[in-house]
Protein backbone atom coordinates (compact mmCIF):
# COMPACT_ATOMS: atom_id res chain seq x y z
CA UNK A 1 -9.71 20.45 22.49
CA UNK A 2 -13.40 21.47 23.67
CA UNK A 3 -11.37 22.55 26.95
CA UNK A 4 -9.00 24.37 25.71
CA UNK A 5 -11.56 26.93 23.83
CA UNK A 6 -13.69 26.94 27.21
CA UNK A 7 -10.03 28.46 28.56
CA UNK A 8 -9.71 30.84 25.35
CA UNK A 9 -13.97 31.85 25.91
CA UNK A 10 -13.10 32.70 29.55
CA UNK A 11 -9.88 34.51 29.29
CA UNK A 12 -11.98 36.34 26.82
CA UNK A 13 -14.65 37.70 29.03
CA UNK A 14 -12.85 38.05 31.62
CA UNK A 15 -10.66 40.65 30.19
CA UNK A 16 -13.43 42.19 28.73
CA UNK A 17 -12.79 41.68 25.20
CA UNK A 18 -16.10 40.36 22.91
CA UNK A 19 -15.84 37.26 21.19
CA UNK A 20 -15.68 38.66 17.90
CA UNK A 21 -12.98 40.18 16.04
CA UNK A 22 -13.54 43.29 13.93
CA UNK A 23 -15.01 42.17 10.41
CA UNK A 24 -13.88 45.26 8.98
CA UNK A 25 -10.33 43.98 9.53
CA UNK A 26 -10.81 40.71 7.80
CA UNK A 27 -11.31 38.62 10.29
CA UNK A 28 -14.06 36.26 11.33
CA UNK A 29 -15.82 35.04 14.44
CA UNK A 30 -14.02 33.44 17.69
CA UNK A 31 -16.63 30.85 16.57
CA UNK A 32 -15.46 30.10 14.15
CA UNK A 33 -12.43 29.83 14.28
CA UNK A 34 -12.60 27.35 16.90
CA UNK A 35 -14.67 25.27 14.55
CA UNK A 36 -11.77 25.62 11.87
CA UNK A 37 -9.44 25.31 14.54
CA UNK A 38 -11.04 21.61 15.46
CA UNK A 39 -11.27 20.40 11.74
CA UNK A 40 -7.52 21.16 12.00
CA UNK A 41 -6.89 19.21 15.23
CA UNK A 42 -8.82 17.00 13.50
CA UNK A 43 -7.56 16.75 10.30
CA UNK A 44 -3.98 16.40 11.69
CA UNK A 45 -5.42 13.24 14.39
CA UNK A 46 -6.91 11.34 11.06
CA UNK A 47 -3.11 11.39 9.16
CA UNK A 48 -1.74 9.91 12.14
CA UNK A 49 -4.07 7.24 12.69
CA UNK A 50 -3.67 6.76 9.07
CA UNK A 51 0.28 6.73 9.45
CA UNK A 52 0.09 4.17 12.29
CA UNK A 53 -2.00 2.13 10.16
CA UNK A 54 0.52 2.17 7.61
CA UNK A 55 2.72 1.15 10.03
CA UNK A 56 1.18 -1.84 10.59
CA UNK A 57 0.72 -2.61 7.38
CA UNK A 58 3.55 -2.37 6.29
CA UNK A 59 5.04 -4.73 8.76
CA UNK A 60 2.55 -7.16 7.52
CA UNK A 61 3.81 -6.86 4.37
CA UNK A 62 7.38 -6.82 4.09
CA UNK A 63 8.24 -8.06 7.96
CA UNK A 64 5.54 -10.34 8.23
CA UNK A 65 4.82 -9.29 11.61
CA UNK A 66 1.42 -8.26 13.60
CA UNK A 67 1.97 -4.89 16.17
CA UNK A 68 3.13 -6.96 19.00
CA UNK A 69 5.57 -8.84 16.84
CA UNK A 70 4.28 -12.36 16.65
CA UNK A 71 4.68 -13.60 13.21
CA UNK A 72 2.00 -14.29 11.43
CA UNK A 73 2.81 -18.02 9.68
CA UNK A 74 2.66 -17.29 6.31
CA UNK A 75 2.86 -19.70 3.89
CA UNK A 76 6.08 -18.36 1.54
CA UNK A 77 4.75 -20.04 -1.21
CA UNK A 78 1.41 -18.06 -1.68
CA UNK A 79 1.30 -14.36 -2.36
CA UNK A 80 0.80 -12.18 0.90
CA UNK A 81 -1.30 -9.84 -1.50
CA UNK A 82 -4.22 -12.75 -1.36
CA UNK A 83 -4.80 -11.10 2.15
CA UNK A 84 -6.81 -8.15 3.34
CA UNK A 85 -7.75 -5.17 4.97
CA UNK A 86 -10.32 -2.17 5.58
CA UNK A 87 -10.22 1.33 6.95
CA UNK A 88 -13.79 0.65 8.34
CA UNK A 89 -16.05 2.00 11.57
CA UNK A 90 -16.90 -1.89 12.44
CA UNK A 91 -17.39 -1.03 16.16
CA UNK A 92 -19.88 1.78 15.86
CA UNK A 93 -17.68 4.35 17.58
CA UNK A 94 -17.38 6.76 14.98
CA UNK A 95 -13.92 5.91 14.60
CA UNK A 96 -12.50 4.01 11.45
CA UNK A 97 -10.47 0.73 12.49
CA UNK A 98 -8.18 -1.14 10.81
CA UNK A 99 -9.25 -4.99 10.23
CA UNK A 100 -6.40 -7.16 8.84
CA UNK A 101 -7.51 -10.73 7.37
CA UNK A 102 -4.67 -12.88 7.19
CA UNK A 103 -5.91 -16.32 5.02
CA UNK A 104 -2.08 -17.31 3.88
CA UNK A 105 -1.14 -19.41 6.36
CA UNK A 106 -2.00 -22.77 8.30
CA UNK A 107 -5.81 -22.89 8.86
CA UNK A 108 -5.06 -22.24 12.83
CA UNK A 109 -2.68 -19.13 12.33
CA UNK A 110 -5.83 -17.81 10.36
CA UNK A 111 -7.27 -14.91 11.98
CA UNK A 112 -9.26 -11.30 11.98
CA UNK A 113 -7.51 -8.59 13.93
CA UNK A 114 -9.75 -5.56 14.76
CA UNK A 115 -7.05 -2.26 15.70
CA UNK A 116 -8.05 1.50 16.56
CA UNK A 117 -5.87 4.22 16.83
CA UNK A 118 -5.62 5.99 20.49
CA UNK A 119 -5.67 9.49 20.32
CA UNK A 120 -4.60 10.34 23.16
CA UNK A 121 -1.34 7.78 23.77
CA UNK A 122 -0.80 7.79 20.27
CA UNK A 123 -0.67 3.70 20.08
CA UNK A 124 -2.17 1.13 17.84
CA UNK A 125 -4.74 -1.43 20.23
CA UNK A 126 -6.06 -4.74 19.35
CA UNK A 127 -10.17 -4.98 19.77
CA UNK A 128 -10.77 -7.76 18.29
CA UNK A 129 -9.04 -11.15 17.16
CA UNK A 130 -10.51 -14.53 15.48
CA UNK A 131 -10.71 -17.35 13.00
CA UNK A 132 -11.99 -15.41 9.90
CA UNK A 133 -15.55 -16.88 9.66
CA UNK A 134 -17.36 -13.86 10.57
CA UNK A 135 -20.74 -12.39 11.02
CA UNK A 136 -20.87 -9.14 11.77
CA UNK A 137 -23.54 -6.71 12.73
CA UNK A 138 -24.23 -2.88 13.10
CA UNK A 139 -24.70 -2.98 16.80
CA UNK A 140 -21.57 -3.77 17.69
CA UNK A 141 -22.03 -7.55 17.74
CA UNK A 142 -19.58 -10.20 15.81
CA UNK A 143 -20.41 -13.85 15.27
CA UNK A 144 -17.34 -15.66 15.37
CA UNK A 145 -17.57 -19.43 13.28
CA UNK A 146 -15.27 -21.61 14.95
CA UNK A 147 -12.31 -22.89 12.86
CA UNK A 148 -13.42 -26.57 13.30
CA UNK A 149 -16.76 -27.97 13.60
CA UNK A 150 -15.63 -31.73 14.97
CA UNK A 151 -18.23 -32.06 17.35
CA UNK A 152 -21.73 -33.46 17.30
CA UNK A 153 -23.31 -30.20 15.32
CA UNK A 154 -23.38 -31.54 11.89
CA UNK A 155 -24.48 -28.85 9.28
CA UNK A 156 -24.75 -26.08 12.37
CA UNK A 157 -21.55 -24.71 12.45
CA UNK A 158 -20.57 -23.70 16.33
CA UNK A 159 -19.08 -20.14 17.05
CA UNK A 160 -18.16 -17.45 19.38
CA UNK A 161 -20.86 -14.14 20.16
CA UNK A 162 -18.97 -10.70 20.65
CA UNK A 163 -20.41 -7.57 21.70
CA UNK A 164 -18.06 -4.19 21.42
CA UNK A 165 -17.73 -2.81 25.02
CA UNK A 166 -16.99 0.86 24.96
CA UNK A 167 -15.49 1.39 28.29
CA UNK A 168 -12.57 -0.87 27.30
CA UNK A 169 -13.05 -0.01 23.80
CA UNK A 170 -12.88 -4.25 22.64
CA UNK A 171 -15.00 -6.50 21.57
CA UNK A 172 -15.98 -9.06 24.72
CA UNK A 173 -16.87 -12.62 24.38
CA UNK A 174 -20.93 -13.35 25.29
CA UNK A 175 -21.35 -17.00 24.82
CA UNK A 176 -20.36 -19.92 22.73
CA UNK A 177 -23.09 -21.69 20.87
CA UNK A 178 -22.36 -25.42 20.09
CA UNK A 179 -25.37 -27.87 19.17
CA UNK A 180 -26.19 -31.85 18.80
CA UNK A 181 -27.68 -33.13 15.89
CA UNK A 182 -28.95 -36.32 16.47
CA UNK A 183 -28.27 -37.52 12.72
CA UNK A 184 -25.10 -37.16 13.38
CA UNK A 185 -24.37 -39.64 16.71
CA UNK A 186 -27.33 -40.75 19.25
CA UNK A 187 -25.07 -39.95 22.20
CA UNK A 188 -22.58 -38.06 23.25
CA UNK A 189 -18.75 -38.51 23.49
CA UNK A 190 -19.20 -39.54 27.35
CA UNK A 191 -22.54 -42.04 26.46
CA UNK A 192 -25.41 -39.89 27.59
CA UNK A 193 -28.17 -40.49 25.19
CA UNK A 194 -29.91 -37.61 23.29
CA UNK A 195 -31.88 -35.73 25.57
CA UNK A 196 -35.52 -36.40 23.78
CA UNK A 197 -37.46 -35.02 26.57
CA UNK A 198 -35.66 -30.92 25.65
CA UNK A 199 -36.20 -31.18 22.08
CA UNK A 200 -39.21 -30.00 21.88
CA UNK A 201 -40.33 -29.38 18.19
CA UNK A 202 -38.40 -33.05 17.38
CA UNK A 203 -36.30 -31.63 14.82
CA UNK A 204 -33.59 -33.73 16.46
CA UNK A 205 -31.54 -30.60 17.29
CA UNK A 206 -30.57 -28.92 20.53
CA UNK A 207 -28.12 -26.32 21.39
CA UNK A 208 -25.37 -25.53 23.87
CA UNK A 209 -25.29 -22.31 25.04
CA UNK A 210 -22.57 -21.38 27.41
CA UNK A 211 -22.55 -18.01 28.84
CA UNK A 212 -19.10 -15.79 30.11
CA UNK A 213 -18.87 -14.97 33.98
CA UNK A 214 -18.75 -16.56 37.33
CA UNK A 215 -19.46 -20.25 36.80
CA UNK A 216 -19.59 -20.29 32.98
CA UNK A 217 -23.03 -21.69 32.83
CA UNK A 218 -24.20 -24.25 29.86
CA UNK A 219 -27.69 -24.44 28.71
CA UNK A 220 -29.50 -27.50 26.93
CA UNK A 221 -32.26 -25.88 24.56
CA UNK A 222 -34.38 -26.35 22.02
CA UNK A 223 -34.62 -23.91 18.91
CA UNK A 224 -37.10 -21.63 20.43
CA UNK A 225 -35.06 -20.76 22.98
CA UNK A 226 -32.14 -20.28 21.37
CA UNK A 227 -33.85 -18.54 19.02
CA UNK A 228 -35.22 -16.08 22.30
CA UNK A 229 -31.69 -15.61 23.41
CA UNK A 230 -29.95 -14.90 19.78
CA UNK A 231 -32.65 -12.25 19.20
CA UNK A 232 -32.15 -10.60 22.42
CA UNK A 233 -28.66 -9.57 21.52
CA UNK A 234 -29.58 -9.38 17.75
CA UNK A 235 -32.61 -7.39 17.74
CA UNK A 236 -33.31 -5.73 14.27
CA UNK A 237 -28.96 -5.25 14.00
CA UNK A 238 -28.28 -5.60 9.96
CA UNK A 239 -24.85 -7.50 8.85
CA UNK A 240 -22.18 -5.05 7.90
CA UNK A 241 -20.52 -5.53 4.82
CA UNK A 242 -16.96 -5.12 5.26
CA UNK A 243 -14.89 -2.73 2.31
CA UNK A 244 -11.81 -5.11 2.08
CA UNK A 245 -9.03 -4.46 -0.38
CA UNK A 246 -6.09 -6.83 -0.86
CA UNK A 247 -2.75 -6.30 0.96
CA UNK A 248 -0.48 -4.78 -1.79
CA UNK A 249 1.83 -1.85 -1.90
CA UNK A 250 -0.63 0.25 -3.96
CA UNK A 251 -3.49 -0.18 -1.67
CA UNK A 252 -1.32 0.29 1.47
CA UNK A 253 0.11 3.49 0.28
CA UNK A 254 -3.36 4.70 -0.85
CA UNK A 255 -4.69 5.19 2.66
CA UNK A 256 -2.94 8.02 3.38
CA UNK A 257 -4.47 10.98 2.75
CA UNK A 258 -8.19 8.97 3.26
């Protein structure tokens, strides 16, 4: 759009016409006009994106079906209105998203989907998908609890760190954090015996930090540390609170026009 009035501005001077019209004749400035043309442009992207999230709502609801057709398990004898959804900016783009919860089903099959609306193709794109156990913050970061917590973390529950990555416009996986609480077993699955010697404060706690990239690299630390490299992504970010409503036909019709 911003293109096409530095075309309009230039065609202007360039015949040598001003960029005003005559107020006299009940007009009003090149201006703006171009700002009330882009709050048209604008106005006319937001119903579509609110269309195509209808769309995908809708398929939800009656078809059962996420965007890209996989079913989504429910359970036929619960109410798909127990889910839910939000017309929310959860990535900090500026741009509302559409975040489906889907709870009606098998505890695997439950999940958070994350979609935006691509203005320029015109297609719905997933961001973000995961167990619904979910932290998330105002930086663009998303704790992620793990469905199960099996392991040897006892009353820490392990999960997955996101951080939104604009370039690809998706939430990318950081780490996984997993612990060991001693209480819980004195060694591990394999026979290793609690590492004493890293637990430093002897709370009988240590974590396993496992960072993305080449090698996938796990850590052994103690809570300072992880406390060091949780703040470092963290910072001063403050938990979002997300505006869900539940999945029925009133709610689903009421977002056009938002």
């Amino acid at each position: 759009m911003k293109k096409q009035f530095k075309m309009v501005a230039n065609v202007l001077l360039l015949c040598g016409l001003t960029a005003y019209v005559n107020p006299l004749a009940g007009g009003i400035k090149a201006s703006e006009s171009s700002i009330v043309a882009q709050d048209k442009a604008e106005g006319e992207s937001r119903k579509e994106q609110m269309a195509a999230y209808s769309a995908v709502l809708k398929g939800i609801y009656y078809q059962h079906k996420y965007p890209d057709g996989q079913d989504c398990g429910f359970n036929y004898s619960g109410d798909v209105s127990d889910n839910q959804f939000a017309i929310y900016d959860v990535d900090g783009d500026g741009k509302d998203e559409l975040i489906i919860e889907i709870t009606t089903t098998c505890t695997a099959g439950m999940c958070v989907r994350v979609y935006s609306f691509d203005e320029i193709t015109h297609v719905i794109r997933e961001e973000f998908r995961e167990f619904p156990l979910l932290t998330i913050y105002n930086n663009g970061l998303i704790k992620a609890g793990w469905s199960h917590n099996q392991g040897l973390a006892g009353e820490f529950w392990p999960y997955t760190l996101y951080q939104y990555q604009s370039k690809n416009d998706c939430f990318a996986v950081i780490g996984e954090v997993d612990a060991w609480d001693k209480t819980v077993r004195q060694t591990d699955h394999e026979g290793n015996a609690f590492p004493d010697i890293l637990d430093k404060d002897r709370n009988g706690l240590v974590y396993f930090v496992t960072m993305t990239g080449e090698g996938m690299d796990t850590s052994m630390i103690d809570d300072a540390e992880y406390s060091l490299w949780l703040n470092g992504y963290l910072g001063d970010a403050q938990e979002l609170v997300v505006p869900y409503k539940k999945l029925t036909e009133e709610n689903i019709a009421g977002i056009i026009g938002q």
